[in-house]
C-alpha atoms as a PDB file:
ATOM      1  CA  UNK A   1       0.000   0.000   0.000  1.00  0.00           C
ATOM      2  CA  UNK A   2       2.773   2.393   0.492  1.00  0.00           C
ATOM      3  CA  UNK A   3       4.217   2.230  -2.696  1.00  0.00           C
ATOM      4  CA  UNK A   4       1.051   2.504  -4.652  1.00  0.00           C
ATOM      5  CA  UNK A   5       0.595   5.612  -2.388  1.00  0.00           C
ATOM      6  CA  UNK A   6       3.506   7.101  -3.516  1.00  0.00           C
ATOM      7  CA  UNK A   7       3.108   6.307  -6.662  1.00  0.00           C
ATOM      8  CA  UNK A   8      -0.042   7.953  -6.306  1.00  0.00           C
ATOM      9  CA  UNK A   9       1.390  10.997  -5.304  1.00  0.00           C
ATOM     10  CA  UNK A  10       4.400  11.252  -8.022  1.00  0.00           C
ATOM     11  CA  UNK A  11       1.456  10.766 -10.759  1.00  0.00           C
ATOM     12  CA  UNK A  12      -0.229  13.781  -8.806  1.00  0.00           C
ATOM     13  CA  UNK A  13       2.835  15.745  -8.889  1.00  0.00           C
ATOM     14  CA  UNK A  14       3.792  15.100 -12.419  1.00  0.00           C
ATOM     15  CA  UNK A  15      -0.135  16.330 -13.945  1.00  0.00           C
ATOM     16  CA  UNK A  16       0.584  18.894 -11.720  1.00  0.00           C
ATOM     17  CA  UNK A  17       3.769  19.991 -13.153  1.00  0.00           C
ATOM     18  CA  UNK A  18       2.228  19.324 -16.874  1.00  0.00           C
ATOM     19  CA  UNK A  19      -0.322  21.565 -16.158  1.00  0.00           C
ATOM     20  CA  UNK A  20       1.389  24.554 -14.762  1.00  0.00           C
ATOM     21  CA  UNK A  21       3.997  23.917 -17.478  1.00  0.00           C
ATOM     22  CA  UNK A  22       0.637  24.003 -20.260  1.00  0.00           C
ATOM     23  CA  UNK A  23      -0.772  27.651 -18.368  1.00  0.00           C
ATOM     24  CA  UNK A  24       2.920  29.362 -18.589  1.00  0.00           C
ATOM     25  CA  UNK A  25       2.769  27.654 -22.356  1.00  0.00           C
ATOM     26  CA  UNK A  26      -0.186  29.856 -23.380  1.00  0.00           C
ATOM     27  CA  UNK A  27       0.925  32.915 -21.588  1.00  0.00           C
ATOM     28  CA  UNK A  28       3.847  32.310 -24.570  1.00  0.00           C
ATOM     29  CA  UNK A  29       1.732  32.074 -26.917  1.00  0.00           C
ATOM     30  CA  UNK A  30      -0.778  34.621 -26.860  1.00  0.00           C
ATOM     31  CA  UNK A  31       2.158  37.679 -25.848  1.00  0.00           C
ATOM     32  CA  UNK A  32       4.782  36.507 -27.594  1.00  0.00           C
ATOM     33  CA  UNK A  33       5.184  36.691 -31.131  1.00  0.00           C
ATOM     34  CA  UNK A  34       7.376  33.937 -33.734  1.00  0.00           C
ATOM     35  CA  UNK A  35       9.850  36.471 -33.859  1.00  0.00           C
ATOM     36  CA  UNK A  36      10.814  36.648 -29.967  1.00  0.00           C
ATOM     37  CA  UNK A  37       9.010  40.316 -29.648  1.00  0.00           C
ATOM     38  CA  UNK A  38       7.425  40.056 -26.235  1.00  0.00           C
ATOM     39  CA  UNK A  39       4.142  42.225 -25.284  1.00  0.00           C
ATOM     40  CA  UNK A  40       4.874  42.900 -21.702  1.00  0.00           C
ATOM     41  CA  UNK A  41       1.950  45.907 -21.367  1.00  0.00           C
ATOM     42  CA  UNK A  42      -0.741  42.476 -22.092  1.00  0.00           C
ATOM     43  CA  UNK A  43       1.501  40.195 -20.272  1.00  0.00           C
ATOM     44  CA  UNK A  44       1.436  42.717 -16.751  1.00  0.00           C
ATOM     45  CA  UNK A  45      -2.641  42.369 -17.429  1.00  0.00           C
ATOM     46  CA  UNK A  46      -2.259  38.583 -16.633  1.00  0.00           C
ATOM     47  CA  UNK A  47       0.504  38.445 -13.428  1.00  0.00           C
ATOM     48  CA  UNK A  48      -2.469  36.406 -11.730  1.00  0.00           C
ATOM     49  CA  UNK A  49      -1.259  33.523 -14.225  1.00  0.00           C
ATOM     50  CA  UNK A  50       2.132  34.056 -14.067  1.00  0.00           C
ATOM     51  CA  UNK A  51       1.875  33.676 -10.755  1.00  0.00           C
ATOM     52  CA  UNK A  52      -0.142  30.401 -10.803  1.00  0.00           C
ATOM     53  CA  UNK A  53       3.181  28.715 -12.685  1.00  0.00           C
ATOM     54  CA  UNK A  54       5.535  30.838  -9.980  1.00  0.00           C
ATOM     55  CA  UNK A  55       3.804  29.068  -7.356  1.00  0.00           C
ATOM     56  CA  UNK A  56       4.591  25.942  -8.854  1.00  0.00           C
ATOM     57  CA  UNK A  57       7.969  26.285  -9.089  1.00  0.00           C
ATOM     58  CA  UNK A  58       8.106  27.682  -5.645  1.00  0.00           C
ATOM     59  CA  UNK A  59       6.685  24.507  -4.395  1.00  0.00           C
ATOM     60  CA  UNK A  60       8.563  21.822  -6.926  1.00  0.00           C
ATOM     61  CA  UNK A  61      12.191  21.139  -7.459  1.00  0.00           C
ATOM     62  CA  UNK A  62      13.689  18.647  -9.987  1.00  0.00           C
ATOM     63  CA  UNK A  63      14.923  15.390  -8.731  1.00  0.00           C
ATOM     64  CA  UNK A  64      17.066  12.393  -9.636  1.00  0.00           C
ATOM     65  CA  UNK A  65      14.415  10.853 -11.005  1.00  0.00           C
ATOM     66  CA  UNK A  66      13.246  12.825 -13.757  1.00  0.00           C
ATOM     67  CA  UNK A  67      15.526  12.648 -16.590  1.00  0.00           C
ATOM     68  CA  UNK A  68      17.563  14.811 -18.180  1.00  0.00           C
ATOM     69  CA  UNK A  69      15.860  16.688 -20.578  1.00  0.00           C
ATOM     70  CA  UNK A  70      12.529  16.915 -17.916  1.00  0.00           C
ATOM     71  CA  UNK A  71      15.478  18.797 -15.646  1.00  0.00           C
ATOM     72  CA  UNK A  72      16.496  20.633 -18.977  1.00  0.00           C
ATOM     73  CA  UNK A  73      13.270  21.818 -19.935  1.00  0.00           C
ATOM     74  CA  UNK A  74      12.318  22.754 -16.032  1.00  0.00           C
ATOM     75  CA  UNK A  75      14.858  25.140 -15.481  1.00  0.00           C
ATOM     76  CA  UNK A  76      14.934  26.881 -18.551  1.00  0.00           C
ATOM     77  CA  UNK A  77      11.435  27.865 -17.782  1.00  0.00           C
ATOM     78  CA  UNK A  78      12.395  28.792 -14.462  1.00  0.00           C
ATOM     79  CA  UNK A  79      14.574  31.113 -16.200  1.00  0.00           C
ATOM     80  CA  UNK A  80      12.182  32.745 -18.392  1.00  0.00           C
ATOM     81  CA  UNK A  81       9.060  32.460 -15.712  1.00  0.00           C
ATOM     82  CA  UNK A  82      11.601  34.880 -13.591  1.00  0.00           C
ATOM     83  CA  UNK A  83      12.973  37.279 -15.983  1.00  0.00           C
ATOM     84  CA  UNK A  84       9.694  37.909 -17.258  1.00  0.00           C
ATOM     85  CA  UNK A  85       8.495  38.477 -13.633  1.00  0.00           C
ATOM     86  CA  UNK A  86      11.303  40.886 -12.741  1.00  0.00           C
ATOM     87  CA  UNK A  87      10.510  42.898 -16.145  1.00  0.00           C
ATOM     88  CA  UNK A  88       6.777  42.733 -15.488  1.00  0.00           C
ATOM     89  CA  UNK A  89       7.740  43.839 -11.180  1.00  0.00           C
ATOM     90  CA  UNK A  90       9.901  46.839 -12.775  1.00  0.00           C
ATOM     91  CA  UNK A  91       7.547  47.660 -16.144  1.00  0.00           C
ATOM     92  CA  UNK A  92       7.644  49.932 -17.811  1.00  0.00           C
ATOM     93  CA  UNK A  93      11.298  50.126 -18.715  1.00  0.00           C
ATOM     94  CA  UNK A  94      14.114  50.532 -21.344  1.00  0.00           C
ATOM     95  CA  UNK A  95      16.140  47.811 -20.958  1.00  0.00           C
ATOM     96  CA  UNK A  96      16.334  44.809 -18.114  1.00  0.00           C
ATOM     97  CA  UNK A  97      20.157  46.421 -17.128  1.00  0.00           C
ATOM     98  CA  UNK A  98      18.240  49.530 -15.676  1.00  0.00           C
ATOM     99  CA  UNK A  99      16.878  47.077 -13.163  1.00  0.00           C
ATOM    100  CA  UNK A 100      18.722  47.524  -9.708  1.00  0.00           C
ATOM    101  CA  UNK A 101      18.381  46.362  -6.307  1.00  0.00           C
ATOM    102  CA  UNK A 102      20.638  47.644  -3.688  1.00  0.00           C
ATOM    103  CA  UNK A 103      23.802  47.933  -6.208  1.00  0.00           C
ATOM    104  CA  UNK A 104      22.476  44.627  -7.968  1.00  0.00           C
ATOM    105  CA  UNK A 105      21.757  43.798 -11.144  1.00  0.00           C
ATOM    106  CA  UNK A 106      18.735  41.745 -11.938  1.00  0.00           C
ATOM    107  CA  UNK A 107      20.890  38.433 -12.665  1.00  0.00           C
ATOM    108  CA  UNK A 108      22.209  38.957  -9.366  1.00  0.00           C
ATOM    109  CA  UNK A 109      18.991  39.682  -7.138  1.00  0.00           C
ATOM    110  CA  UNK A 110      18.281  36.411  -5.229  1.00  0.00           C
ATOM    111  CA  UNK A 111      14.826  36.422  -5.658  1.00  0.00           C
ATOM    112  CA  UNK A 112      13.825  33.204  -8.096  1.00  0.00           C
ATOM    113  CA  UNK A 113      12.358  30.559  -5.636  1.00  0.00           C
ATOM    114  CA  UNK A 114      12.693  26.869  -6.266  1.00  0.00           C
ATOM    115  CA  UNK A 115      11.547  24.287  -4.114  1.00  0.00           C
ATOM    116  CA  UNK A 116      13.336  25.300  -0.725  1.00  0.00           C
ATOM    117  CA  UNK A 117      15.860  27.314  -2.151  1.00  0.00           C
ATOM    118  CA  UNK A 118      16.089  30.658  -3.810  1.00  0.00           C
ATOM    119  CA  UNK A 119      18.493  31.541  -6.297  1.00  0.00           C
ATOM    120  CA  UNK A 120      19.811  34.588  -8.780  1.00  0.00           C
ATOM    121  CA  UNK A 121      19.493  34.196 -12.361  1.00  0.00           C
ATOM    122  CA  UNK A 122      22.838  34.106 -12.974  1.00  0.00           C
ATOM    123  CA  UNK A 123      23.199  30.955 -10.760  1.00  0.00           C
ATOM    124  CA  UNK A 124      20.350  28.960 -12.492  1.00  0.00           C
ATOM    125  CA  UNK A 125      22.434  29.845 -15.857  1.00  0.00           C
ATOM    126  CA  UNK A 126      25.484  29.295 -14.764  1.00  0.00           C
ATOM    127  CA  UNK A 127      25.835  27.200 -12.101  1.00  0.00           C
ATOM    128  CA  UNK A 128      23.165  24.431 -12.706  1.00  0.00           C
ATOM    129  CA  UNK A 129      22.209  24.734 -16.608  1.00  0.00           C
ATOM    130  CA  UNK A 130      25.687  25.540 -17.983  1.00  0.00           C
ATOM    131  CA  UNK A 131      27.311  22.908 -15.533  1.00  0.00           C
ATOM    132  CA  UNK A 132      25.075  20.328 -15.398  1.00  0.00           C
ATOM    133  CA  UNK A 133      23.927  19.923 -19.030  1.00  0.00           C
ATOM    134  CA  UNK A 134      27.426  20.797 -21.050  1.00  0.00           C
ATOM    135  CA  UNK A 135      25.101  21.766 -23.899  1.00  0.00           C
ATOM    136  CA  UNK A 136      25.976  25.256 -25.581  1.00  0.00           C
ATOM    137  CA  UNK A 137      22.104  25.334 -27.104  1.00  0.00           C
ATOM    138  CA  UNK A 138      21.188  26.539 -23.499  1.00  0.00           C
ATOM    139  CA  UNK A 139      21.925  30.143 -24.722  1.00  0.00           C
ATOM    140  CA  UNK A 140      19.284  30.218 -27.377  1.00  0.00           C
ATOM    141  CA  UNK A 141      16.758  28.442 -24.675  1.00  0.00           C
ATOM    142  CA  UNK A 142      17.162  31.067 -21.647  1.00  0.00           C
ATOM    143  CA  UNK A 143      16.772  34.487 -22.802  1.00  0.00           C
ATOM    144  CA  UNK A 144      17.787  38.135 -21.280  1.00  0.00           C
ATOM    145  CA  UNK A 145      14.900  40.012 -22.403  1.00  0.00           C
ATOM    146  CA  UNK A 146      16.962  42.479 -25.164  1.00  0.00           C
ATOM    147  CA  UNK A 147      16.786  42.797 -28.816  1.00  0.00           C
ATOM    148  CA  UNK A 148      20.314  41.003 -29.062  1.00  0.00           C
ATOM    149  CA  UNK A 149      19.457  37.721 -27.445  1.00  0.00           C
ATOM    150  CA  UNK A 150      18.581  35.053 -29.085  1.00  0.00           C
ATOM    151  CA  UNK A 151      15.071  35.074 -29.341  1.00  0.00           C
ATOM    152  CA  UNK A 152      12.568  33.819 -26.929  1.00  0.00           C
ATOM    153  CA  UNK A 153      10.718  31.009 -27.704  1.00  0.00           C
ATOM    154  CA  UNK A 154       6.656  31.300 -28.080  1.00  0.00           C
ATOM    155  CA  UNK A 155       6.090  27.766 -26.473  1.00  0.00           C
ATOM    156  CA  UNK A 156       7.296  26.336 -23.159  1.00  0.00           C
ATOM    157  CA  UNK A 157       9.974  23.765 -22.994  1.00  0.00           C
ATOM    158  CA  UNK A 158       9.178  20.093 -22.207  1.00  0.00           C
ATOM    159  CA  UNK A 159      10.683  16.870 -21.436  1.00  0.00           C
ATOM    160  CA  UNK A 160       9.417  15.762 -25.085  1.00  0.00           C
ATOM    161  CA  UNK A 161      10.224  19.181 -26.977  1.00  0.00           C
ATOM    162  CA  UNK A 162      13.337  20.547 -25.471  1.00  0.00           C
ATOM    163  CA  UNK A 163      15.980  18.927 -27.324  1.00  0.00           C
ATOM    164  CA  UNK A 164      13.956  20.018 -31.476  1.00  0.00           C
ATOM    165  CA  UNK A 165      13.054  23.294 -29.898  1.00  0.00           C
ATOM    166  CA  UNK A 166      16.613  24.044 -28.758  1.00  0.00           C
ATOM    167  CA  UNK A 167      18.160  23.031 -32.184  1.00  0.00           C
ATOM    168  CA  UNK A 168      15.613  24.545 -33.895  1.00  0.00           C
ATOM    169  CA  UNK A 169      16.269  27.792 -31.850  1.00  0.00           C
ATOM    170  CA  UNK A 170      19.692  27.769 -32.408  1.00  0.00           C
ATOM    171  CA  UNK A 171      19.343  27.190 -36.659  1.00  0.00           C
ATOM    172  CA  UNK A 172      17.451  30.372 -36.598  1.00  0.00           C
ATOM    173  CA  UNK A 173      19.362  32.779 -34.247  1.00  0.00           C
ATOM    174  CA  UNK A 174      22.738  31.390 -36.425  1.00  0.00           C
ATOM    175  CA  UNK A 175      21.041  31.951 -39.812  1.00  0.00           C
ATOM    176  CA  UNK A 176      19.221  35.700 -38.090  1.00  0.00           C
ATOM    177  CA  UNK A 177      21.717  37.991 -40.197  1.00  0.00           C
ATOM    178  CA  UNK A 178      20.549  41.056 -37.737  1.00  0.00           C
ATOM    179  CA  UNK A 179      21.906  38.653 -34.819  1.00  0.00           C
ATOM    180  CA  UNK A 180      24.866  37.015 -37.169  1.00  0.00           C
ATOM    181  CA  UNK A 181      26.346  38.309 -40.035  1.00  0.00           C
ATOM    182  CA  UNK A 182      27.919  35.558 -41.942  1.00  0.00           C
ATOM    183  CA  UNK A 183      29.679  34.919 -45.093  1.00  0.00           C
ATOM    184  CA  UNK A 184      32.521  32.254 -46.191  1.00  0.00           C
ATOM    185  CA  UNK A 185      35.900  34.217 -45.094  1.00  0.00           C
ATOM    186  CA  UNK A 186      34.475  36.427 -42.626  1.00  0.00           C
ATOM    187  CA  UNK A 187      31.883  36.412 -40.132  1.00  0.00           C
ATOM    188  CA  UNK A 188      30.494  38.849 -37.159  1.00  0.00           C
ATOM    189  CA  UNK A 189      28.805  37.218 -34.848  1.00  0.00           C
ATOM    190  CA  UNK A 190      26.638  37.781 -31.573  1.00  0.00           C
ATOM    191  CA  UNK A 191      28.940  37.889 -28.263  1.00  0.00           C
ATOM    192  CA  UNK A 192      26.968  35.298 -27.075  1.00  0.00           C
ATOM    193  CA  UNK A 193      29.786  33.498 -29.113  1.00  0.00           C
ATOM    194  CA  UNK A 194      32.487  35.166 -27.350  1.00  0.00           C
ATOM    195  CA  UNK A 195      31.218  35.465 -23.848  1.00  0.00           C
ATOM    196  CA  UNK A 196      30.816  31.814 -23.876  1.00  0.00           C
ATOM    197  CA  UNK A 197      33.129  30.422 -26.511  1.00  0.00           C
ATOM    198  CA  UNK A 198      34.312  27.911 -23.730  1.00  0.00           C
ATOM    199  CA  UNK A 199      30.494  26.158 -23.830  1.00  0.00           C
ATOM    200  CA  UNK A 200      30.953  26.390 -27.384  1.00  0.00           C
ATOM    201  CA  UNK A 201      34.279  24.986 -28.556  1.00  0.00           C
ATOM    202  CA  UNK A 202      34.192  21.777 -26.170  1.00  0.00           C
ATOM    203  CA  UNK A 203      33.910  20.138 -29.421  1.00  0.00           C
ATOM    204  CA  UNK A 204      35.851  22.106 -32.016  1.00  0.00           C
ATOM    205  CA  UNK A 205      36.266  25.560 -32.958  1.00  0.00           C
ATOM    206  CA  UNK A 206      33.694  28.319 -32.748  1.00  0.00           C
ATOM    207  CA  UNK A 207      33.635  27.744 -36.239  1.00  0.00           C
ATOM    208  CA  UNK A 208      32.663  24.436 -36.492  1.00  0.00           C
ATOM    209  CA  UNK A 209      29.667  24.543 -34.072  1.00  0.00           C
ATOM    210  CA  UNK A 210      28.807  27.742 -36.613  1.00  0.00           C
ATOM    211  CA  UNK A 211      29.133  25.340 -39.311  1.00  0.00           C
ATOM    212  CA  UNK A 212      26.925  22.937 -37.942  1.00  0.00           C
ATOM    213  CA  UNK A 213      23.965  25.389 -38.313  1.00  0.00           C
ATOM    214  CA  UNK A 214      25.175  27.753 -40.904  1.00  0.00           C
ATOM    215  CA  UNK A 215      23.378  28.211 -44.309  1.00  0.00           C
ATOM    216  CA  UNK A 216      26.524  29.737 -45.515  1.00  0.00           C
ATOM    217  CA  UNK A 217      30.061  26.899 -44.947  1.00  0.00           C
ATOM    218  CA  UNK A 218      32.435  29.095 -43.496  1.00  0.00           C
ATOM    219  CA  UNK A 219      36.091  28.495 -43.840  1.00  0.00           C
ATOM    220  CA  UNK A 220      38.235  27.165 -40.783  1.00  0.00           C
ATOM    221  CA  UNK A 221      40.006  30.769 -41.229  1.00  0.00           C
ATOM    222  CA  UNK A 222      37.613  33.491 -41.688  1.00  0.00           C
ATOM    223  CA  UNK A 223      38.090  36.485 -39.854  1.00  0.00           C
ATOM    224  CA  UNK A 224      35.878  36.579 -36.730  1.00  0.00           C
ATOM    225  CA  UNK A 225      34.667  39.917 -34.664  1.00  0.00           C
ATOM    226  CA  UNK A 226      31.893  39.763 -32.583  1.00  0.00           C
ATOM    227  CA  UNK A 227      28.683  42.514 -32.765  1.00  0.00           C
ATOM    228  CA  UNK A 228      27.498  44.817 -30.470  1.00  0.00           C
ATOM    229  CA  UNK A 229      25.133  43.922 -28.187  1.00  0.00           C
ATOM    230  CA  UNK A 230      21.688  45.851 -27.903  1.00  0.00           C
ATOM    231  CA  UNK A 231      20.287  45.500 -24.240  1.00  0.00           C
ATOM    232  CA  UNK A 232      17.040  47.332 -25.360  1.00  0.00           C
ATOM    233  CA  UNK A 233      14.178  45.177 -24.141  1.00  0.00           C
ATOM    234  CA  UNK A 234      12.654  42.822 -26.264  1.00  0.00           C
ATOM    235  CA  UNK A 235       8.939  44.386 -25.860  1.00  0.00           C
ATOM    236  CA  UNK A 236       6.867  45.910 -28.468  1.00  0.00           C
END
């Protein structure tokens, strides 16, 4: 009996999770366009359901149990659920870097709440996405809420969709030429490439994870400079 009873409960807890994930899913979709443009003046109309999915992750924390790409797809969302509730807390505004808290920045505000513990954004990215998962298409699947990111996607992340939707994300901001300007012997790219280029070279060269997604084959030795990065926020 006590088995079935927990199993009972993880079933409960998993419909539970699917659900919140499906509410913060059509928050996406109806004020966020296919080109990443968030409408946060519609989106600060509908905090009640934002909350709803906050509440969720306040309560719920990945385990050892759920597998990789569940984890994956859980704590990108936590990253988006929170940036977009720090925007919406500080809206309206120019650009997420005029968000401060007692000399912080908003990556570094401890104020995203997971399970028992509360975290910055900057740790989510950085110390459990970026170390945990080794996978350099995390950068297109979090997003910093400015016109240079890679865009943010319209749908939430699952355990079935995170691995297409991250590929898929990362074809497009690659081949965006007002994100990446590329061409056989020289390319300027987003600083997402340089900030990171450690994520992104585990396998090869900058180059070669470029040419993985590229439209255009770019040569092993074509000059590289990076773009500069517009923090305006990614609102209409």
């Amino acid at each position: 009996m006590k088995k079935i009873g927990l199993l009972f409960v993880a079933i409960l807890i998993a419909s539970q999770g699917s659900a919140q994930t499906s509410i913060f899913n059509e928050l996406l979709q109806k004020n966020v366009t296919k080109e990443g443009i968030v409408d946060y003046y519609s989106l600060k109309k509908e905090t009640s359901k934002l909350d709803s999915y906050i509440s969720y992750l306040e309560k719920n924390s990945p385990d050892n149990s759920w597998s990789e790409n569940k984890q994956k797809a859980f704590w990108i969302n936590t990253y988006n659920a929170y940036t977009i509730k720090i925007i919406l807390e500080n809206y309206p505004l120019k650009s997420i870097t005029d968000i401060n808290q007692k000399g912080k920045t908003a990556w570094k505000i401890p104020f995203a709440k997971v399970g028992e513990e509360t975290y910055t954004l900057d740790y989510i990215e950085h110390e459990i996405l970026r170390k945990k998962f080794f996978d350099p298409k995390i950068h297109v699947g979090v997003n910093c809420a400015a016109i240079s990111c890679p865009k943010i996607s319209n749908i939430a992340f699952t355990e079935e969709n995170v691995v297409p939707e991250l590929k898929r994300l990362m074809n497009e901001f690659i081949n965006d030429s007002s994100k990446n300007k590329i061409s056989k012997e020289k390319i300027e790219i987003s600083s997402v490439f340089d900030w990171f280029k450690d994520d992104f070279n585990k396998k090869g060269s900058v180059i070669d994870f470029l040419n993985t997604y590229s439209e255009t084959k770019i040569s092993p030795n074509a000059k590289i400079s990076y773009l500069k990065y517009d923090w305006t926020l990614n609102g209409k």
